[in-house]
Protein backbone atom coordinates (compact mmCIF):
# COMPACT_ATOMS: atom_id res chain seq x y z
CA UNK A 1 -22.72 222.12 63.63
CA UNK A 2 -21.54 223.06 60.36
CA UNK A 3 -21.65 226.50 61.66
CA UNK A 4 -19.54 226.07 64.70
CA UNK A 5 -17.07 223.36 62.29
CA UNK A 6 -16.58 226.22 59.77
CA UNK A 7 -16.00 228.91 62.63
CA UNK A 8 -13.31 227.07 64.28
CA UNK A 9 -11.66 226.42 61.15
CA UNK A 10 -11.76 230.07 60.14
CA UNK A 11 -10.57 230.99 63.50
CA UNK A 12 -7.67 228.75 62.92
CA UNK A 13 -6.86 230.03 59.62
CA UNK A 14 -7.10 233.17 60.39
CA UNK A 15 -4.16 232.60 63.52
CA UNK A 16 -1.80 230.90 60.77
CA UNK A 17 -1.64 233.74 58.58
CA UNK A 18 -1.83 236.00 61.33
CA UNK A 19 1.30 234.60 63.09
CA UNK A 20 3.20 234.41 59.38
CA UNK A 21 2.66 237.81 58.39
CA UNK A 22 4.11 238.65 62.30
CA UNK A 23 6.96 236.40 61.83
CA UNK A 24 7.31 235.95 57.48
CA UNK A 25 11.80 235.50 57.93
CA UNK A 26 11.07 233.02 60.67
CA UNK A 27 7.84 230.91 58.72
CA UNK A 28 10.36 231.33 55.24
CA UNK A 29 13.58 230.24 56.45
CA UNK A 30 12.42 227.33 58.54
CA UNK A 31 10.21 226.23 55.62
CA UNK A 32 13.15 226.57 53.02
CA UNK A 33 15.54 224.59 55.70
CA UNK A 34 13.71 221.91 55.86
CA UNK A 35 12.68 221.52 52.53
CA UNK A 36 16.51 221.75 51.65
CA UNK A 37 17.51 219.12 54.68
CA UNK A 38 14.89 216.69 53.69
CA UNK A 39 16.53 216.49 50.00
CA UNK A 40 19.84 216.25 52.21
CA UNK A 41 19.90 214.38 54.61
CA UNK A 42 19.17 211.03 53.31
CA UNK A 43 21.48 210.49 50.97
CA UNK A 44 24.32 212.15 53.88
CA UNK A 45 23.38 209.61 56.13
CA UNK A 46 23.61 206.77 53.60
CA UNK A 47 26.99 208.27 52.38
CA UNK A 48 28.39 208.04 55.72
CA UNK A 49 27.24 204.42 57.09
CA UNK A 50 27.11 202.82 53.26
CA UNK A 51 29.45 204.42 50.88
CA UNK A 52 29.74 208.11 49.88
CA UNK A 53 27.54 209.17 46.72
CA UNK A 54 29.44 209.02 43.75
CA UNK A 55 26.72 210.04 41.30
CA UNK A 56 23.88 212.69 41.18
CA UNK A 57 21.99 214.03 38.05
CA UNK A 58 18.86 215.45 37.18
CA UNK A 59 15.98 212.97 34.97
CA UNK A 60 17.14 213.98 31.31
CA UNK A 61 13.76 212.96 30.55
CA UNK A 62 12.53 216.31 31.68
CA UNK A 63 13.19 217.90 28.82
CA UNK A 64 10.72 216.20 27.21
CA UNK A 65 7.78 216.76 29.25
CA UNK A 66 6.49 219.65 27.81
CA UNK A 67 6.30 217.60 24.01
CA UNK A 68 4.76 214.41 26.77
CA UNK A 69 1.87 216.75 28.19
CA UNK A 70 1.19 218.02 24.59
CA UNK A 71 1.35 214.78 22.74
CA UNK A 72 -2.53 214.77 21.56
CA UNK A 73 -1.93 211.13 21.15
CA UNK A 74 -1.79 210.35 24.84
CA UNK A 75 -4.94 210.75 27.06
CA UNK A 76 -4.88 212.99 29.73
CA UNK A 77 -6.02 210.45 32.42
CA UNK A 78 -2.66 208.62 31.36
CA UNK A 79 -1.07 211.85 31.97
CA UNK A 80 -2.08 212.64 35.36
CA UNK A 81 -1.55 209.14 36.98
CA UNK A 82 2.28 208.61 35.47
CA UNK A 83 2.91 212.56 36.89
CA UNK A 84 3.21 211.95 40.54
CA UNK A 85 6.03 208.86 40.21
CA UNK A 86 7.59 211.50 37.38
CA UNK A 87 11.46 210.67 39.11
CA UNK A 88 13.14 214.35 39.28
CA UNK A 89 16.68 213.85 40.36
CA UNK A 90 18.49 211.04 41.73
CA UNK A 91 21.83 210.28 43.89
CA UNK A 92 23.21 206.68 44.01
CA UNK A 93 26.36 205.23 45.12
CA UNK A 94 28.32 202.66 42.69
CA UNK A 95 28.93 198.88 44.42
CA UNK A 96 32.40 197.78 44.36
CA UNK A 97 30.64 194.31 43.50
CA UNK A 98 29.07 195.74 40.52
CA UNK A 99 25.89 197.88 39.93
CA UNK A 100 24.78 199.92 42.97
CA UNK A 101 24.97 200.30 46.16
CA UNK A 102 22.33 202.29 46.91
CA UNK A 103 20.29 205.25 45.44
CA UNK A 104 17.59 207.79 46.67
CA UNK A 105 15.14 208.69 44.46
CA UNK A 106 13.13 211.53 44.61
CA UNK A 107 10.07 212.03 42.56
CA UNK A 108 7.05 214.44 42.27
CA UNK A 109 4.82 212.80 45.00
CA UNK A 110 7.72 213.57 47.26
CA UNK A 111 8.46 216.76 46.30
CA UNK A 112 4.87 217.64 47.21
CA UNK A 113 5.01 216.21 50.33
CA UNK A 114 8.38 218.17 51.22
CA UNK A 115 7.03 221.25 49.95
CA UNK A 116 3.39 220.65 52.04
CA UNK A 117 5.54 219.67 54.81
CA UNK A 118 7.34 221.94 55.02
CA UNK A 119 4.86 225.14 54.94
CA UNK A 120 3.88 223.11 58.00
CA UNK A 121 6.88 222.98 60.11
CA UNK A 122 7.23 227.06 58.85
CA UNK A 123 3.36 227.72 59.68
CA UNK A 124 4.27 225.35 63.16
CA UNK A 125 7.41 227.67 64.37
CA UNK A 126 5.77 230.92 63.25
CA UNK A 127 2.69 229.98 65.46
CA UNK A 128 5.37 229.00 68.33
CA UNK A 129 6.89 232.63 68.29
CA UNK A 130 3.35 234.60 68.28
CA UNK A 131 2.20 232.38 70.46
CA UNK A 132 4.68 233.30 72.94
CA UNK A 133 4.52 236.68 72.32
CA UNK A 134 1.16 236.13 73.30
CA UNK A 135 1.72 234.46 76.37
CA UNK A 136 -0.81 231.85 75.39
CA UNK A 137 -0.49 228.52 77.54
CA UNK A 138 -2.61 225.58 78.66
CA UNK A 139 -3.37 222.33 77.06
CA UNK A 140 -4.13 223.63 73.22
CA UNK A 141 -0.73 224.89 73.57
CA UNK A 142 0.86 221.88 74.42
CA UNK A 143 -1.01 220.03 72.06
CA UNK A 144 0.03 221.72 68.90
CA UNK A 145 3.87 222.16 70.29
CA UNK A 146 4.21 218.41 70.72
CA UNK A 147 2.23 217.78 67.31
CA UNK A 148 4.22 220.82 65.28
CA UNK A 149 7.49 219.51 67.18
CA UNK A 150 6.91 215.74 66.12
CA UNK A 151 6.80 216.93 62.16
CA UNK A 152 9.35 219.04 62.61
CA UNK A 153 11.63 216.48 64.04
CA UNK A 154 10.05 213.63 60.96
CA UNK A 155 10.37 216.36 58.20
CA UNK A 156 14.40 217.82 59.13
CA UNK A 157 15.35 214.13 59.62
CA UNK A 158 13.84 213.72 56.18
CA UNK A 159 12.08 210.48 55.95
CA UNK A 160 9.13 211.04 54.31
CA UNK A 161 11.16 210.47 50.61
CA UNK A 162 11.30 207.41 48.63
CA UNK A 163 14.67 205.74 48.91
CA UNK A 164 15.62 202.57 46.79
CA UNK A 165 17.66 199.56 47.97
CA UNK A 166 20.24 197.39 45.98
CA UNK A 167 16.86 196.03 43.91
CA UNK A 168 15.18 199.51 43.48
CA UNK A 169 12.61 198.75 45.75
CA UNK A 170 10.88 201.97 46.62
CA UNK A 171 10.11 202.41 50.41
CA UNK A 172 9.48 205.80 52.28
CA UNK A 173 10.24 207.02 55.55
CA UNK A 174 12.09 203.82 57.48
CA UNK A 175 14.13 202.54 54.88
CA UNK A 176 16.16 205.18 54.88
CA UNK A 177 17.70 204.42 58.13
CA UNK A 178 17.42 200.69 57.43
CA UNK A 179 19.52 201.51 54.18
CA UNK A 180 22.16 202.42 56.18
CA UNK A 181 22.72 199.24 57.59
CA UNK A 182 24.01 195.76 55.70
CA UNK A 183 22.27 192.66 55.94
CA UNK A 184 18.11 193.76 55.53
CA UNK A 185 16.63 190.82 53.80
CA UNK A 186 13.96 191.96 50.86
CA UNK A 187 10.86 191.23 53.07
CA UNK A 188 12.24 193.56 56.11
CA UNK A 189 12.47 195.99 53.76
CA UNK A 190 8.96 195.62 52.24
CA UNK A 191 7.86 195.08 56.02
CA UNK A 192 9.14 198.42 56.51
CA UNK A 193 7.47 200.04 53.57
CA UNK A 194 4.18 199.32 54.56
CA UNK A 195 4.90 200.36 58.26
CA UNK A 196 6.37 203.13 57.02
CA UNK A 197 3.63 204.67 54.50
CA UNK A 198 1.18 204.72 57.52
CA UNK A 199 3.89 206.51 59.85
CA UNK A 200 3.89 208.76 57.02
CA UNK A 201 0.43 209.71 57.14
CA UNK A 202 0.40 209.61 61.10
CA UNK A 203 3.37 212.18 61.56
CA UNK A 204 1.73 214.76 58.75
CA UNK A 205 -1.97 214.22 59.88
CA UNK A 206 -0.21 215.36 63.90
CA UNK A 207 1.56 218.31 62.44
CA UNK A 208 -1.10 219.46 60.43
CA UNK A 209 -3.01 219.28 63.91
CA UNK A 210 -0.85 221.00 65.91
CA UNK A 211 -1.11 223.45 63.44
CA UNK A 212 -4.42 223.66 63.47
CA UNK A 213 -4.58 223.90 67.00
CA UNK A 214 -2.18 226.24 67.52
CA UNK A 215 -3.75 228.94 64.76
CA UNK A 216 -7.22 228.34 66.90
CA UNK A 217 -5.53 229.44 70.24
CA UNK A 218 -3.36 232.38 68.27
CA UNK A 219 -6.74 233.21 66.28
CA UNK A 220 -8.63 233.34 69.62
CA UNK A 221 -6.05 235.31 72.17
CA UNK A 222 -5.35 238.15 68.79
CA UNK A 223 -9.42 238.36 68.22
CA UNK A 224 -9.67 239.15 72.06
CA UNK A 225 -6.53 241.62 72.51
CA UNK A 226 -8.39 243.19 69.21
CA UNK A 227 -11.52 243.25 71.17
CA UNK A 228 -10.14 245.03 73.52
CA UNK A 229 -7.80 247.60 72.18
CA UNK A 230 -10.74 248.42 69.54
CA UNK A 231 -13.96 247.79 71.39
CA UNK A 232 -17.33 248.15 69.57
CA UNK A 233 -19.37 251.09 69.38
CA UNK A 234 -21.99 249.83 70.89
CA UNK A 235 -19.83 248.97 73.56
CA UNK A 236 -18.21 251.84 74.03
CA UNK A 237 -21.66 254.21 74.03
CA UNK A 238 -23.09 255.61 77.02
C-alpha cells in the first residue's frame, strides 16, 4: 500500500513539474496574477460598493523585526506563534461619522496562503495546457479541471484574506463580500467567519486535488509516449 500511495504520488509530481517546465510563462504569469489580484481585489470591491480607500501603508513595525527575532530576551516559541498574525500592509477607508469605514488587513498567514495558492492555480493552468497538448480526456480530467477551475475562480476573486469590519473583527473569505454591503449585524459577521474558514480549507484542499489529479494523468500519458518513443532494450532485442 505504501508502495502503490508513494508511486501515485510520484507519478503526480512528476506530471506537475513536467507540465511547468513545458509551459514556465504560462505556470509564472498566472501564478503572479493571481497573487497580485488577490491583494487587489478586495479592497476594489469594497472601494466601489463602501467608499473608495483613502489610506494604504506598509506596518512601520517592520523595521523592527530583525532587532524582535534577535532580542535574546524573548523565547523563540513566543516568536513563532506572534509571526503568522505579523500584519504586513493595510488599506482602510476613513468614515465620514468618524473612525473607519472599513479596512483589509493582510498579514503573514495570508500571504502564505496567496503565495501557496497561487503556485496552485499556476501548477492547475500549466497542467490544463499539457494536458491538452496531450489529448488526455476522461473522468481524471474532468476532475482536476473542475477542482483547479473552482480555486482558480476562489483565489482571482480573492477571498481567502482577512478583511476587518467597522470593529476590526477579522473574518476571511465571505466577509469580504458581506463588507460591501451596510447593515451586517456583528454576529452575521462572526457567523460568516466561521463558515468561511472551513470554505477556506474546502476550496484549497479541491484545488490542491485537481492538481494532484491532473499531474497523475499528465505523469501517466508523458511516461507512456516516453515508453514508446524510447522503448527498452530488452524490448527492442530480437
Amino acid at each position: 500500500m505504501t508502495g502503490t500511495l508513494g508511486a501515485t504520488f510520484g507519478q503526480s509530481f512528476r506530471g506537475v513539474i513536467s507540465a511547468i517546465r513545458e509551459r514556465p510563462a504560462l505556470f509564472s504569469a498566472t501564478a503572479v496574477a493571481t497573487l497580485a489580484l488577490s491583494v487587489a481585489l478586495p479592497p476594489l470591491l469594497l472601494s466601489v460598493a463602501r467608499k473608495p480607500a483613502d489610506y494604504f501603508t506598509v506596518n512601520p513595525w517592520l523595521r523592527r523585526l530583525p532587532e524582535y527575532l534577535a532580542a535574546p530576551s524573548v523565547p523563540w516559541r513566543e516568536k513563532l506563534e506572534k509571526l503568522p498574525d505579523l500584519a504586513l500592509f493595510w488599506f482602510s477607508s476613513d468614515s465620514p461619522m468618524g473612525g473607519t469605514e472599513w479596512g483589509f488587513v493582510v498579514d503573514v498567514r495570508d500571504v502564505a496562503r496567496m503565495i501557496g495558492t497561487s503556485l496552485l492555480v499556476g501548477a492547475y493552468f500549466a497542467l490544463w495546457a499539457r494536458a491538452r497538448a496531450l489529448g488526455i480526456t476522461g473522468p481524471g480530467a474532468r476532475v482536476g479541471q473542475r477542482g483547479g477551475a473552482l480555486g482558480a475562480l476562489v483565489s482571482i476573486v480573492g477571498l481567502s484574506t482577512g478583511p476587518c469590519s467597522v470593529m476590526g473583527c477579522g473574518a476571511p473569505v465571505l466577509p469580504v463580500v458581506g463588507l460591501a454591503f451596510v447593515g451586517l449585524s456583528s454576529t452575521t459577521l462572526a457567523a460568516l467567519s466561521s463558515v468561511s474558514t472551513i470554505a477556506t480549507a474546502v476550496v484549497v484542499l479541491g484545488l490542491g486535488a485537481g492538481v494532484a489529479v491532473l499531474g497523475w494523468r499528465v505523469g501517466a500519458a508523458a511516461a507512456l509516449i516516453a515508453s514508446r518513443t524510447y522503448p527498452s532494450a530488452r524490448s527492442s532485442a530480437p
